[in-house]
Every structure is written in C-alpha cells, then in structure tokens.
N, C-alpha and C. Protein backbone atom coordinates (compact mmCIF):
# COMPACT_ATOMS: atom_id res chain seq x y z
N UNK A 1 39.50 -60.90 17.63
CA UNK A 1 38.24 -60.57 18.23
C UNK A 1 37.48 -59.68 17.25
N UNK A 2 35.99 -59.96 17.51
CA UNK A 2 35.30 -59.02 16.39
C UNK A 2 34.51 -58.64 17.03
N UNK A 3 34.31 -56.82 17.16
CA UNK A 3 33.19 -56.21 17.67
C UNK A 3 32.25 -55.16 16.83
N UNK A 4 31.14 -55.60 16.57
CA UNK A 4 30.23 -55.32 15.80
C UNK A 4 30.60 -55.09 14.51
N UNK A 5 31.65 -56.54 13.75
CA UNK A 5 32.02 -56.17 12.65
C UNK A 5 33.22 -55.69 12.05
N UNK A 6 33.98 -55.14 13.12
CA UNK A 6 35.36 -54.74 13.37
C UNK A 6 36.40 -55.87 13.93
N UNK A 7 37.09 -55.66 12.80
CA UNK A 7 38.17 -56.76 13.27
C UNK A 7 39.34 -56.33 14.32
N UNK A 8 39.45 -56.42 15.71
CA UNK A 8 39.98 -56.04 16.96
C UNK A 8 41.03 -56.93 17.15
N UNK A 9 42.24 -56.53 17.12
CA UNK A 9 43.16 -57.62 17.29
C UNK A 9 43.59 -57.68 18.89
N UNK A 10 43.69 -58.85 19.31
CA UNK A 10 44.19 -59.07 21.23
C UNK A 10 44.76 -58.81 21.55
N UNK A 11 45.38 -57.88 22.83
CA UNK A 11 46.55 -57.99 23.48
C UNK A 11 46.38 -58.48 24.46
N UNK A 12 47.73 -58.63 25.42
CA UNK A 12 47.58 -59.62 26.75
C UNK A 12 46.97 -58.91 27.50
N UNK A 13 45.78 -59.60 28.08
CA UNK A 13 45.00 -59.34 29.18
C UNK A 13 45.74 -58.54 30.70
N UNK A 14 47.07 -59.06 30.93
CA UNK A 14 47.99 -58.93 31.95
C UNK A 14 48.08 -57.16 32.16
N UNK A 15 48.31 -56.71 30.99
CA UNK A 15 48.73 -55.54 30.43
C UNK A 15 47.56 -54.35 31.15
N UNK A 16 46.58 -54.71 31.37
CA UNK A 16 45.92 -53.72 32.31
C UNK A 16 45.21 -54.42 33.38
N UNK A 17 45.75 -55.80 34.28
CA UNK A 17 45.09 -55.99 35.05
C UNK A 17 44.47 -55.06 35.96
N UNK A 18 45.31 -54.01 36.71
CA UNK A 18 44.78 -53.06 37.74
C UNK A 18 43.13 -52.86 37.50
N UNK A 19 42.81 -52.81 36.14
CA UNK A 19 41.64 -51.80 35.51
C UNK A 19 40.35 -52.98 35.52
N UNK A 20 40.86 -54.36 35.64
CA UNK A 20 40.18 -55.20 35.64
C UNK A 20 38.73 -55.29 36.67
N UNK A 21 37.33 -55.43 35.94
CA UNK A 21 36.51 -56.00 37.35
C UNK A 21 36.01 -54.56 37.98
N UNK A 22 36.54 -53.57 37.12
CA UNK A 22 35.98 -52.60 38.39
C UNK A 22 34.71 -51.70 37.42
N UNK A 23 33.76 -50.96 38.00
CA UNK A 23 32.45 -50.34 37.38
C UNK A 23 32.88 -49.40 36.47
N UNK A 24 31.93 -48.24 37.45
CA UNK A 24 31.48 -46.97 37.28
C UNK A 24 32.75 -46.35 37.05
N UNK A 25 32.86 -44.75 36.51
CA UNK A 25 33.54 -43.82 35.99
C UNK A 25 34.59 -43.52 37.45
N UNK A 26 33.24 -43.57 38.47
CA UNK A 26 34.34 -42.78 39.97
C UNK A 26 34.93 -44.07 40.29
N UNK A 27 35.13 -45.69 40.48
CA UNK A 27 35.65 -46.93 40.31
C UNK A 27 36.73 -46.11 39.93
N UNK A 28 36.72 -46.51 38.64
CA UNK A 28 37.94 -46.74 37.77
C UNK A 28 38.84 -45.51 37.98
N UNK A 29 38.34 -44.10 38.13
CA UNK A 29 39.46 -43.30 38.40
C UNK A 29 40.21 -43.41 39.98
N UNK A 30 39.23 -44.06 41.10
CA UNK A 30 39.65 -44.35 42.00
C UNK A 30 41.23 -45.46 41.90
N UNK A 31 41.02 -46.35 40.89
CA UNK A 31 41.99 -47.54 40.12
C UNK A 31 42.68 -47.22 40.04
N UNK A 32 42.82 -45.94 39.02
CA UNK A 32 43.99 -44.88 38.66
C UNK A 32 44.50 -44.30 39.43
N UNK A 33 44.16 -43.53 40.80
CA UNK A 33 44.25 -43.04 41.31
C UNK A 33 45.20 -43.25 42.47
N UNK A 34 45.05 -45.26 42.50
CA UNK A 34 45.77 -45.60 43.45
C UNK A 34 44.67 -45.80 45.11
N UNK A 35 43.42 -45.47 45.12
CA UNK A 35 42.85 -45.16 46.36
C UNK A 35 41.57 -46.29 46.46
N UNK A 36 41.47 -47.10 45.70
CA UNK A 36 40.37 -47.66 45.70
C UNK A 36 41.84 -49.54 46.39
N UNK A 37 41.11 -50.25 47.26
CA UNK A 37 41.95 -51.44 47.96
C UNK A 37 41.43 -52.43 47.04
N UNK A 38 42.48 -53.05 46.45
CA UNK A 38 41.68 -54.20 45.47
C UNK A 38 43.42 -55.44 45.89
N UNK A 39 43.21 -56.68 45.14
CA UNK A 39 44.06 -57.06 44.82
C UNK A 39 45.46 -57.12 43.80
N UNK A 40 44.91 -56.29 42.88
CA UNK A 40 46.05 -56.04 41.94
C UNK A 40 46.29 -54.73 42.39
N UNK A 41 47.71 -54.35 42.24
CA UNK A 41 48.17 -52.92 42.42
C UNK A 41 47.45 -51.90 41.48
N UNK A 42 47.56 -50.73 41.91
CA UNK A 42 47.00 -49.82 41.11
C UNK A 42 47.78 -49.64 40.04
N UNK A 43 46.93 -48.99 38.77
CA UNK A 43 47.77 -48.69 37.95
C UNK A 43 48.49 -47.85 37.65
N UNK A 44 49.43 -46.73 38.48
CA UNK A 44 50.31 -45.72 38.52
C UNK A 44 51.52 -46.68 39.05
N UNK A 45 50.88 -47.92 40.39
CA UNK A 45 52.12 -48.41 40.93
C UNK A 45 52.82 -49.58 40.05
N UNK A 46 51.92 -50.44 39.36
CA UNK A 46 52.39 -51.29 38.26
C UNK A 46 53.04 -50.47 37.26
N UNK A 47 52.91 -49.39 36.41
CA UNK A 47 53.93 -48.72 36.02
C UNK A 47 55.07 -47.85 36.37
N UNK A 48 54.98 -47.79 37.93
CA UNK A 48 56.51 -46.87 38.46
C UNK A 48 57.21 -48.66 38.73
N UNK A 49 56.70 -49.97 38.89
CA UNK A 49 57.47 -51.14 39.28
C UNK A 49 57.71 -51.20 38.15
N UNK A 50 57.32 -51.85 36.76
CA UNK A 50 57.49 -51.93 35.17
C UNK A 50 58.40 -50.86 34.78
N UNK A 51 58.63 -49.64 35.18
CA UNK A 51 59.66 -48.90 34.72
C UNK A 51 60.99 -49.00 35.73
N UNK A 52 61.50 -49.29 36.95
CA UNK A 52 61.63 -49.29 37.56
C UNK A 52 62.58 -50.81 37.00
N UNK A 53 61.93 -52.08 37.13
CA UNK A 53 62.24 -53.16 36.20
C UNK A 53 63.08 -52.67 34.67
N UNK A 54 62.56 -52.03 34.29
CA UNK A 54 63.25 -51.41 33.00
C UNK A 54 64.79 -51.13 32.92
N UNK A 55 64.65 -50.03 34.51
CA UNK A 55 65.98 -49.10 34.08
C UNK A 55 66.94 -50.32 34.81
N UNK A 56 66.41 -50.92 35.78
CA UNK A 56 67.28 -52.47 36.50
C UNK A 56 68.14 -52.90 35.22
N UNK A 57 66.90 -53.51 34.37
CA UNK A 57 67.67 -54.39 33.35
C UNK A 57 68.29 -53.27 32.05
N UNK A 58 68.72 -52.48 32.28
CA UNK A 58 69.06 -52.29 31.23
C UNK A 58 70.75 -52.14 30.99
N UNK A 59 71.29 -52.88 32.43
CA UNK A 59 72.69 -53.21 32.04
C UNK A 59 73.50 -51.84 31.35
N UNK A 60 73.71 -50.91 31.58
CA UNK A 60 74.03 -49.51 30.77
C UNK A 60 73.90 -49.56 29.56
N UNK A 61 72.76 -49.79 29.14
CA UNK A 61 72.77 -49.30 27.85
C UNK A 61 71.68 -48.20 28.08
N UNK A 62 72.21 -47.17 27.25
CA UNK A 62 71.26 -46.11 27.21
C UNK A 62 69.84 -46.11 26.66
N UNK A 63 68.89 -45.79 27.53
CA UNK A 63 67.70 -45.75 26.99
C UNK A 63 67.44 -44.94 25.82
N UNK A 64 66.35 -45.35 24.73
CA UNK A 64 65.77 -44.34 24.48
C UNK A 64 64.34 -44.85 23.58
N UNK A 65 63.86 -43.48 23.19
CA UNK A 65 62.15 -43.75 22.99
C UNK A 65 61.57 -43.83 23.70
N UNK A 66 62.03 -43.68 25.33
CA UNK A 66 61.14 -44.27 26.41
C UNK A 66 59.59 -43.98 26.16
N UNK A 67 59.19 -42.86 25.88
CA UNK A 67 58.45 -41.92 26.38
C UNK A 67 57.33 -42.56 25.27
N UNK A 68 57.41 -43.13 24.07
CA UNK A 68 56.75 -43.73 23.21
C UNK A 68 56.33 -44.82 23.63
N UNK A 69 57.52 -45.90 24.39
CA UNK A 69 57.23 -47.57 24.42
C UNK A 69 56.29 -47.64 25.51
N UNK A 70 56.47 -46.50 26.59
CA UNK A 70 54.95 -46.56 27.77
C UNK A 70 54.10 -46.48 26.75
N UNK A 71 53.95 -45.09 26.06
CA UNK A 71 52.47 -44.68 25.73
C UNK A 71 51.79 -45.92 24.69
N UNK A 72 52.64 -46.98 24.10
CA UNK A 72 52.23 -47.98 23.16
C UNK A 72 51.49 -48.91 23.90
N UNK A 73 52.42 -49.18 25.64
CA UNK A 73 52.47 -50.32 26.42
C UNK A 73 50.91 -49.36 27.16
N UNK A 74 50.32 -48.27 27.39
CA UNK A 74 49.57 -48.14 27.95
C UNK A 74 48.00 -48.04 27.16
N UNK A 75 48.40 -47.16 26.61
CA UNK A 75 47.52 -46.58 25.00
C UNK A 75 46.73 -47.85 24.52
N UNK A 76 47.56 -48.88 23.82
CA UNK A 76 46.83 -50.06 22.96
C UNK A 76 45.98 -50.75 24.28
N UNK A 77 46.01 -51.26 25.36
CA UNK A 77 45.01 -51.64 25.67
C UNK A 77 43.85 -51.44 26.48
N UNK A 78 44.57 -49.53 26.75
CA UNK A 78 43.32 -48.61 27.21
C UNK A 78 42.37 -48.64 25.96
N UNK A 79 42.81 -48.51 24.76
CA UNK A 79 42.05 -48.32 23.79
C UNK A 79 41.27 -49.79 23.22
N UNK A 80 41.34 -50.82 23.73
CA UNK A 80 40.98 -52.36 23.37
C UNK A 80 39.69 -52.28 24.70
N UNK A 81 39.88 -51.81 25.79
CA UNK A 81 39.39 -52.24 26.44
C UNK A 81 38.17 -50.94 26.30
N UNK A 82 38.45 -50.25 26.29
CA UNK A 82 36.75 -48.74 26.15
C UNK A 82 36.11 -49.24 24.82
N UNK A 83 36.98 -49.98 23.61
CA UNK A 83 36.16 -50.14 22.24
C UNK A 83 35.00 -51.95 22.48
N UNK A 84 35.54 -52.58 23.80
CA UNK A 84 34.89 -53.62 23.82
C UNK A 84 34.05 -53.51 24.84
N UNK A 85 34.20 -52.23 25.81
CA UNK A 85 33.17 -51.53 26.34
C UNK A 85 31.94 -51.19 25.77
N UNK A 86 32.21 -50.85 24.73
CA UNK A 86 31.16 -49.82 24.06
C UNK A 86 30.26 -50.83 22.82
N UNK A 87 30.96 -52.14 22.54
CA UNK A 87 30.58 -53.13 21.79
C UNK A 87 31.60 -52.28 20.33
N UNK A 88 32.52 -52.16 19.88
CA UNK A 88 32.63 -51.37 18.86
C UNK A 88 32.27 -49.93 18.74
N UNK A 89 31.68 -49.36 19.15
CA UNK A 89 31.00 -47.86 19.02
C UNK A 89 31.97 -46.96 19.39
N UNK A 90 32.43 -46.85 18.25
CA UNK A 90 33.85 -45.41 18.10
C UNK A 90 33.26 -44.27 18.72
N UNK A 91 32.51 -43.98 18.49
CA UNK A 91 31.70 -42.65 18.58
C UNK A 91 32.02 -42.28 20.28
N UNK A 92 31.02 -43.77 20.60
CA UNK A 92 30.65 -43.51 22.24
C UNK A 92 32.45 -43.83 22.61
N UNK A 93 33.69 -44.59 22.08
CA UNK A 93 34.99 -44.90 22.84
C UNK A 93 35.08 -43.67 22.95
N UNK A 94 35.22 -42.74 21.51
CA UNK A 94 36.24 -41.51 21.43
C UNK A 94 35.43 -40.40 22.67
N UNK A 95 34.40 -40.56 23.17
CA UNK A 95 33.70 -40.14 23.78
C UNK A 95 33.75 -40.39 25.48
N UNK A 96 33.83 -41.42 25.83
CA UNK A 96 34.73 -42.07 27.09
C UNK A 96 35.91 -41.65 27.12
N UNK A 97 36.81 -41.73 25.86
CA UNK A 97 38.15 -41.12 26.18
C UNK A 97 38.27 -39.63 26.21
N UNK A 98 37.37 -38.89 25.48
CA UNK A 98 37.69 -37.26 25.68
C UNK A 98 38.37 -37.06 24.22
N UNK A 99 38.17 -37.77 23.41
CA UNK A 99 39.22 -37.54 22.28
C UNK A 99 38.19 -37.52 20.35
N UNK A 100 38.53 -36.95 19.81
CA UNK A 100 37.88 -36.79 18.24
C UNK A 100 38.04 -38.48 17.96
N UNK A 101 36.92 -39.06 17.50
CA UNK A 101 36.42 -39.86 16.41
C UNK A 101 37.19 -40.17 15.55
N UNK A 102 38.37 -39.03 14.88
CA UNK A 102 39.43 -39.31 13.76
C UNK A 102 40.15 -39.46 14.60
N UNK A 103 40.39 -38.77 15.89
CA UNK A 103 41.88 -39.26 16.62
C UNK A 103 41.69 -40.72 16.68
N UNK A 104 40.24 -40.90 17.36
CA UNK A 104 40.87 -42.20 18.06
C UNK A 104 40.53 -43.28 16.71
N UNK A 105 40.43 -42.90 15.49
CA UNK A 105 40.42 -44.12 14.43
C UNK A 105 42.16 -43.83 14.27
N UNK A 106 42.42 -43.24 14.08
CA UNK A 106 44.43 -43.02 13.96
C UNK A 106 44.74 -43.47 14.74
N UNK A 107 44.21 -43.82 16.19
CA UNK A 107 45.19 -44.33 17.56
C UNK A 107 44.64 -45.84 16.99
N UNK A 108 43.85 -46.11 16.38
CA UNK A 108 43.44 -47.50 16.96
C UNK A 108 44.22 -48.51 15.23
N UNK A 109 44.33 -47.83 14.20
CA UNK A 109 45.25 -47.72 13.13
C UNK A 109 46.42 -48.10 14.02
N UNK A 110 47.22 -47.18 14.25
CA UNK A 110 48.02 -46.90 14.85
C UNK A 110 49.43 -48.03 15.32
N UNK A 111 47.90 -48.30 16.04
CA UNK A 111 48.16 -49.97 17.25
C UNK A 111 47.64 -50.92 16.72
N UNK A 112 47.35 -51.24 15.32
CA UNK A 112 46.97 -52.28 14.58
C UNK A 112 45.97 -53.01 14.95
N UNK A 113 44.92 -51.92 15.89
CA UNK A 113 43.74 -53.01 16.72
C UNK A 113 42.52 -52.76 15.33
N UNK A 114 42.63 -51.89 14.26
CA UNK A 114 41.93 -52.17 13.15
C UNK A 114 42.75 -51.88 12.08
N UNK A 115 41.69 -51.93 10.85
CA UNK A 115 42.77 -52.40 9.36
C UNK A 115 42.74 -51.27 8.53
C-alpha cells in the first residue's frame, strides 16, 4: 500500500476488527472501552480470548516474550491504521497517538510498515 508516497506494508485486516467502521475520538474509545454494542467484540475482550487461546495451546511449554508479541500483535496495526487515517501524515499520526514524530518513525521502522 502507498500513502502519499510512503511505501506501507499490509497487515491482516482481522487483527483489529473491533476498531473497524467506527468514527469520532469518543466512538473509538467507547470500542476500547468495551461499552459501545457493535458486532465484533471489543477490543480488550478479543485480547483477554487471544491470550487466553495462547496459554490453552501452549501444551507446557513455558512462555516467554509475552509482553513484546502483544505489543507487536497490537502496535503494528494500531499504527497502519491512524497512518491511513491521516493519508500518510506522520505529523498529524504521531499526533492522534500522543507520541514524538521520531518515536513514531522508529515504531513504524520498527514494524517494517516503512523502509
């Protein structure tokens, strides 16, 4: 995918359905929040089921890194989806997210969504 010039690489759409379809700022934290009635689960409850699934399958083997493989599995396509919000405009993402301009060019490095 290319947004304004930036080469954006895809992840699966699946990966944040909850967040899908919905507006405004108070929407979407409602999403998060768990309080807004939609058809897809919210997104706190799709990740306590996805982790939950995790520790099921993991047959005793000891976890580890957990705490990284969420923030990869959550992070990369919070960050795909505010940069195709914004058409490309780092400025205005890092700005939606609350975060420095260099952070979020290192997060988006990072997660190989640029080069």
């Amino acid at each position: 995918m290319s947004i304004r010039g930036l080469a954006v690489k895809e992840a699966p759409d699946h990966s944040i359905d909850g967040l899908t379809g919905h507006g405004g700022n108070s929407e979407g934290k409602a999403v998060l929040n768990g309080s807004r009635e939609n058809k897809s689960a919210p997104l706190c409850q799709a990740i306590d089921q996805a982790l939950e699934r995790y520790f099921q399958d993991l047959d005793g083997t000891a976890p580890n890194d957990l705490y990284a493989m969420v923030m990869q599995q959550v992070e990369q396509p919070l960050l795909r989806r505010v940069l195709s919000y914004t058409d490309g405009n780092q400025s205005r993402a890092a700005e939606i997210l609350g975060i420095n301009r260099t952070t979020l060019r290192k997060k988006l490095r990072t997660h190989g969504l640029i080069d």
